[in-house]
Protein backbone atom coordinates (compact mmCIF):
# COMPACT_ATOMS: atom_id res chain seq x y z
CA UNK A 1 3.80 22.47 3.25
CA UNK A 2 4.66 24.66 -0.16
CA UNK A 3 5.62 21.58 -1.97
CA UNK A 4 2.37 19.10 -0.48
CA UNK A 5 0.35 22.89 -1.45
CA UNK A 6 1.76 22.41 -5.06
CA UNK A 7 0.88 19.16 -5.85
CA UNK A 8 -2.46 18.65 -3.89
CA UNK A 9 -5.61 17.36 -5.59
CA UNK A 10 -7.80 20.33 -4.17
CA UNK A 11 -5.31 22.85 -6.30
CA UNK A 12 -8.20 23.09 -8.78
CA UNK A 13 -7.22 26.33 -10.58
CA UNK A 14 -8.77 28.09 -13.37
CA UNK A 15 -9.78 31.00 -11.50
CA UNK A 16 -6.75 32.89 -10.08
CA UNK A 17 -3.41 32.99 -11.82
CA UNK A 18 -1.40 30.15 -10.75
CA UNK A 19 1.22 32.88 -9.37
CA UNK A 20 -1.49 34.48 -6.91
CA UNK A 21 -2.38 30.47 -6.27
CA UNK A 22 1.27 29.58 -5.40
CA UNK A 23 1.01 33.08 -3.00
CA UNK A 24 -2.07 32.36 -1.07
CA UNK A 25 -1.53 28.97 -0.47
CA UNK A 26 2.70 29.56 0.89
CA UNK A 27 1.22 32.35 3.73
CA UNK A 28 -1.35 29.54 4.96
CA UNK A 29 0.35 28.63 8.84
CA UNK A 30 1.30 24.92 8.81
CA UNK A 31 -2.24 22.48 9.83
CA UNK A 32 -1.87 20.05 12.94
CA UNK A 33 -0.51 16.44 12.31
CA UNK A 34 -4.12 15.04 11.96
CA UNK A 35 -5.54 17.67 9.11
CA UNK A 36 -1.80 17.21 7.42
CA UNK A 37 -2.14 13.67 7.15
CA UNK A 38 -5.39 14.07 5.52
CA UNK A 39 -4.65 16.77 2.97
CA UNK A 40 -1.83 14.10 1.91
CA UNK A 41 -4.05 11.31 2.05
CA UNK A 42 -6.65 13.47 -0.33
CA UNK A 43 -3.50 14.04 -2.40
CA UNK A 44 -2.14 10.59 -2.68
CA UNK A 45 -5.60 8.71 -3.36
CA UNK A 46 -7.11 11.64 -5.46
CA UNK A 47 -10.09 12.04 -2.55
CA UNK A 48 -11.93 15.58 -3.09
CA UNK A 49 -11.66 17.54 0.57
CA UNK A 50 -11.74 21.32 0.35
CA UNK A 51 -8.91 21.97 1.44
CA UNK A 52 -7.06 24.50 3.76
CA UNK A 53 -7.68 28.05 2.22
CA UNK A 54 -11.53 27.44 1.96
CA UNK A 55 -11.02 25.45 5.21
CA UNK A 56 -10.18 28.22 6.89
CA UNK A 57 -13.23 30.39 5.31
CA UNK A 58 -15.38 27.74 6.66
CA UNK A 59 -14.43 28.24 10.12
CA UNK A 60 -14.16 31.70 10.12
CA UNK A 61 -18.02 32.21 8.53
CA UNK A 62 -18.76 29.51 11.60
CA UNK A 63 -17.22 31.56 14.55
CA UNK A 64 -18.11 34.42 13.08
CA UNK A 65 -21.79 33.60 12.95
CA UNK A 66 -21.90 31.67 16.55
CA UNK A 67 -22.78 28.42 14.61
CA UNK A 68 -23.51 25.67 16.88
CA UNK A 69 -25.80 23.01 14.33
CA UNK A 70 -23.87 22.58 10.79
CA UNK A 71 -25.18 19.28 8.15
CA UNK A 72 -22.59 18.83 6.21
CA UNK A 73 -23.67 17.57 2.69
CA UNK A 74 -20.88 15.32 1.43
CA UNK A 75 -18.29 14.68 3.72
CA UNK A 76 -15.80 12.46 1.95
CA UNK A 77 -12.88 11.27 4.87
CA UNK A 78 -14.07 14.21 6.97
CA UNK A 79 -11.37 16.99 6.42
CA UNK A 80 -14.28 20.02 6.30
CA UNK A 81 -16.17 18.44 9.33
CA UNK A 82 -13.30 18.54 11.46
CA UNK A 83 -13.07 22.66 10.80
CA UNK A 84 -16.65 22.66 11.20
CA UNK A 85 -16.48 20.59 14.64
CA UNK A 86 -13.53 22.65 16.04
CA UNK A 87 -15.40 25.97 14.89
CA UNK A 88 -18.87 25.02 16.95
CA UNK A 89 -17.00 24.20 19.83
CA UNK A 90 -17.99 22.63 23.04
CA UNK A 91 -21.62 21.78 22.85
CA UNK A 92 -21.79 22.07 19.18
CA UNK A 93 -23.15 19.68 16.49
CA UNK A 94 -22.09 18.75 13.17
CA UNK A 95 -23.34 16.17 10.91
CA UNK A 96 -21.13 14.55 8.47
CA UNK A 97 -23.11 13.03 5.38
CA UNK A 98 -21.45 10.34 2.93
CA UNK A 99 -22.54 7.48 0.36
CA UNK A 100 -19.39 5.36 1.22
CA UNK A 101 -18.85 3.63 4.09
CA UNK A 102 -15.28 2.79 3.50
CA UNK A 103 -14.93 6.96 3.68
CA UNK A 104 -17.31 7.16 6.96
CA UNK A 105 -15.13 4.51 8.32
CA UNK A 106 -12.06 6.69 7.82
CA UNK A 107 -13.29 10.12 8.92
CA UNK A 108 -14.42 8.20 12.17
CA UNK A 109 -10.69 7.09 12.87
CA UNK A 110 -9.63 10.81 11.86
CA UNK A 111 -12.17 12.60 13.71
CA UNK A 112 -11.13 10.19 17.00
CA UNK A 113 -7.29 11.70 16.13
CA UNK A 114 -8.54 15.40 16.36
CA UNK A 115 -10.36 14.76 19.37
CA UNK A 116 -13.60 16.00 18.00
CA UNK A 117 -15.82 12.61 17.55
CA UNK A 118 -18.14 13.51 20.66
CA UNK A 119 -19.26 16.72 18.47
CA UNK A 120 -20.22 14.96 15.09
CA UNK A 121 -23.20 12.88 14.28
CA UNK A 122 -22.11 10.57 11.27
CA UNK A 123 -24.34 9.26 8.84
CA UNK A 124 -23.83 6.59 5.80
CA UNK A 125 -26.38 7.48 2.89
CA UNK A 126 -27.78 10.14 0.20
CA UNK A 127 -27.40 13.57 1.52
CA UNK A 128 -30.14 14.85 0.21
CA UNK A 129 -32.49 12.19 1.27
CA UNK A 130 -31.07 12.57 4.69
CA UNK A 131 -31.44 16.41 4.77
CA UNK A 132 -35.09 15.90 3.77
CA UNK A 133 -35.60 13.81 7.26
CA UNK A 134 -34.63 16.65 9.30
CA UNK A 135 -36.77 18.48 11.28
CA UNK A 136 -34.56 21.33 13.15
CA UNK A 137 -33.41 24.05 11.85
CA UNK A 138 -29.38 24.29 11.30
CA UNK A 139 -27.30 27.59 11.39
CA UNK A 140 -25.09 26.24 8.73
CA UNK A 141 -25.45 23.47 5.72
CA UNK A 142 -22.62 23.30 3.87
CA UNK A 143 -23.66 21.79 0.09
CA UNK A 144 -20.56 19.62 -1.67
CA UNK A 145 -22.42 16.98 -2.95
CA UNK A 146 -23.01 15.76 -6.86
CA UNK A 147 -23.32 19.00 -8.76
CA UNK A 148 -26.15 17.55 -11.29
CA UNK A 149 -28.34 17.50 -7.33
CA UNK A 150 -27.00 21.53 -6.57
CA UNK A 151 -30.74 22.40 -7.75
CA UNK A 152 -32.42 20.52 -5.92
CA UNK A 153 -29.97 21.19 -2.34
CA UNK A 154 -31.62 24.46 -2.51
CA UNK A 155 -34.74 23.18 -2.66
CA UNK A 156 -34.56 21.42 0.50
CA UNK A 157 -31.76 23.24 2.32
CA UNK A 158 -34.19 26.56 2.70
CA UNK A 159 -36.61 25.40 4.77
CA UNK A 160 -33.99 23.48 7.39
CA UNK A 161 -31.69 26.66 7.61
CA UNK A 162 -32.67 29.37 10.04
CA UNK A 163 -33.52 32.72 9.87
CA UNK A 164 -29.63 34.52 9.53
CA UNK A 165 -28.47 30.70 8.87
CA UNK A 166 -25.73 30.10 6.16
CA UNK A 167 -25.96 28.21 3.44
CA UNK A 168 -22.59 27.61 1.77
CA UNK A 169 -21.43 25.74 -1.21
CA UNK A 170 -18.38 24.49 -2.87
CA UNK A 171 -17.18 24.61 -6.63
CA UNK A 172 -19.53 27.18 -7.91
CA UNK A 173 -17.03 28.40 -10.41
CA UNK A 174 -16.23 24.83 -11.43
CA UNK A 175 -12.71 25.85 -12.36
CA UNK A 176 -13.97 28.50 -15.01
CA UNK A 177 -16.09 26.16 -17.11
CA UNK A 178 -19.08 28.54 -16.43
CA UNK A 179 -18.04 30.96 -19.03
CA UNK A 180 -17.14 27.79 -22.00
CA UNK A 181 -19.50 26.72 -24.53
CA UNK A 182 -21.52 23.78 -24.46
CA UNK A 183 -21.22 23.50 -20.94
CA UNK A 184 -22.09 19.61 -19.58
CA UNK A 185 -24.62 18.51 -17.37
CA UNK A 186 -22.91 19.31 -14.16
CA UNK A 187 -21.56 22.38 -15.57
CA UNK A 188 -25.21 23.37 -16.21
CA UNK A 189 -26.50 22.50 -12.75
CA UNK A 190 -23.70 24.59 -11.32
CA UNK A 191 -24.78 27.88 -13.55
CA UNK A 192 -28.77 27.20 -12.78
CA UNK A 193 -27.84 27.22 -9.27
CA UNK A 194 -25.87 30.36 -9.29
CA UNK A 195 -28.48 31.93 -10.49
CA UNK A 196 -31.17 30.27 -8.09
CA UNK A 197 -28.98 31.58 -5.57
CA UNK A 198 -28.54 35.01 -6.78
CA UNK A 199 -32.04 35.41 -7.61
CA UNK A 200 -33.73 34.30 -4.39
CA UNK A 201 -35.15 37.12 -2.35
CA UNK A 202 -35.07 35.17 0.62
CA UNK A 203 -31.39 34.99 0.22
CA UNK A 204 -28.16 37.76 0.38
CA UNK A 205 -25.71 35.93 -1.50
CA UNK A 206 -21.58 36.42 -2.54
CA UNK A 207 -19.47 34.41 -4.49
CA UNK A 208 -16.07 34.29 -3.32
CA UNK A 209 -13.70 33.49 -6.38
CA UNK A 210 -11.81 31.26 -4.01
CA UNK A 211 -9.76 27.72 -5.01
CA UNK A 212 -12.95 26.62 -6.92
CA UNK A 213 -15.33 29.11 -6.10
CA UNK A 214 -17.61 29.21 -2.73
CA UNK A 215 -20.48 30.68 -2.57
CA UNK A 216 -22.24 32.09 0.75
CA UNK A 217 -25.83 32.78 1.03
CA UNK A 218 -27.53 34.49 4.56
CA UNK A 219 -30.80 33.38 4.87
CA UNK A 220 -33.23 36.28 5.40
């Protein structure tokens, strides 16, 4: 897995040194045949999945917490929902959210391989347009959609996360662009939400300098 670790797509870098990279990413236990094939599918066709190290964040911050509802904002072939599914457990609900149908198609034939279908509700569309139609309260939404929209995710993510919910997103360090001049749109969205985030007093929120950066916000 060292070598499929070294040349992976989701090896963003610019925040560790590549040496402490290599390191974490060698002590990660081998994944199952299903999750394998995906990290080298995400690797081969250049498809953004999160994945293992902050994989394995994700499901710990779900087991952790007792999550049983996650939305998943951006789901891509499915490689975070299946953590998330496996984390809830029996009775447990994910939602998987993706604009491409040709990607919902495939994380449907993956998450029939893990054995985890029966737990996800999957949904073709805009994430944030299908957020806004919920009505429940989740214990987890996990933001990884466009990062010109991470604004307005907060917006609507707050009032459909529950009281000690999580609200977790990915590529908040945006492999160290933050701290460059003339930063670019999405680079800009990124540092306004940080500070959303950090501001909010109905949040308690940690950025873990992680692959690309997650950040991990308890709702109050």
């Amino acid at each position: 897995m060292a070598d499929q670790n070294a040349n992976a797509s989701w090896r963003m870098g610019g925040i560790t040194f590549p040496e402490v990279e290599d390191y974490l990413y060698a002590m990660l236990p081998p994944r199952d045949e299903v999750l394998a094939e995906m990290e080298a599918d995400a690797a081969k066709n250049d498809v953004p999945i999160v994945g293992p190290a902050v994989a394995r964040v994700l499901y710990q911050l779900a087991t952790i917490s007792g999550a049983k509802k996650v939305f998943e904002m951006g789901s891509a072939i499915g490689y975070s929902t299946i953590w998330w599914a496996r984390a809830v457990g029996d009775g447990g609900r994910v939602v998987y959210t993706d604009g491409d149908r040709k990607n919902a198609e495939k994380a449907r034939r993956y998450f029939e391989l893990a054995g985890v279908s029966q737990r996800i509700t999957v949904r073709v569309g805009d994430a944030l347009e299908l957020l806004s139609e919920e009505k429940e309260p989740y214990d987890i939404i996990f933001n990884d959609v466009d990062k010109t929209d991470y604004p307005r995710v907060l917006r609507l993510a707050l009032p459909r996360l529950k009281s000690g919910g999580l609200f977790i997103t990915d590529n908040v360090l945006w492999s160290g662009k933050l701290t460059q001049p003339n930063p670019d749109a999405e680079t800009k969205a990124i540092l306004d939400f940080n500070k959303l985030i950090c501001e909010a007093k109905e949040l308690f929120t940690t950025i873990l300098p992680i692959r690309d950066g997650v950040s991990v916000c308890v709702k109050k």
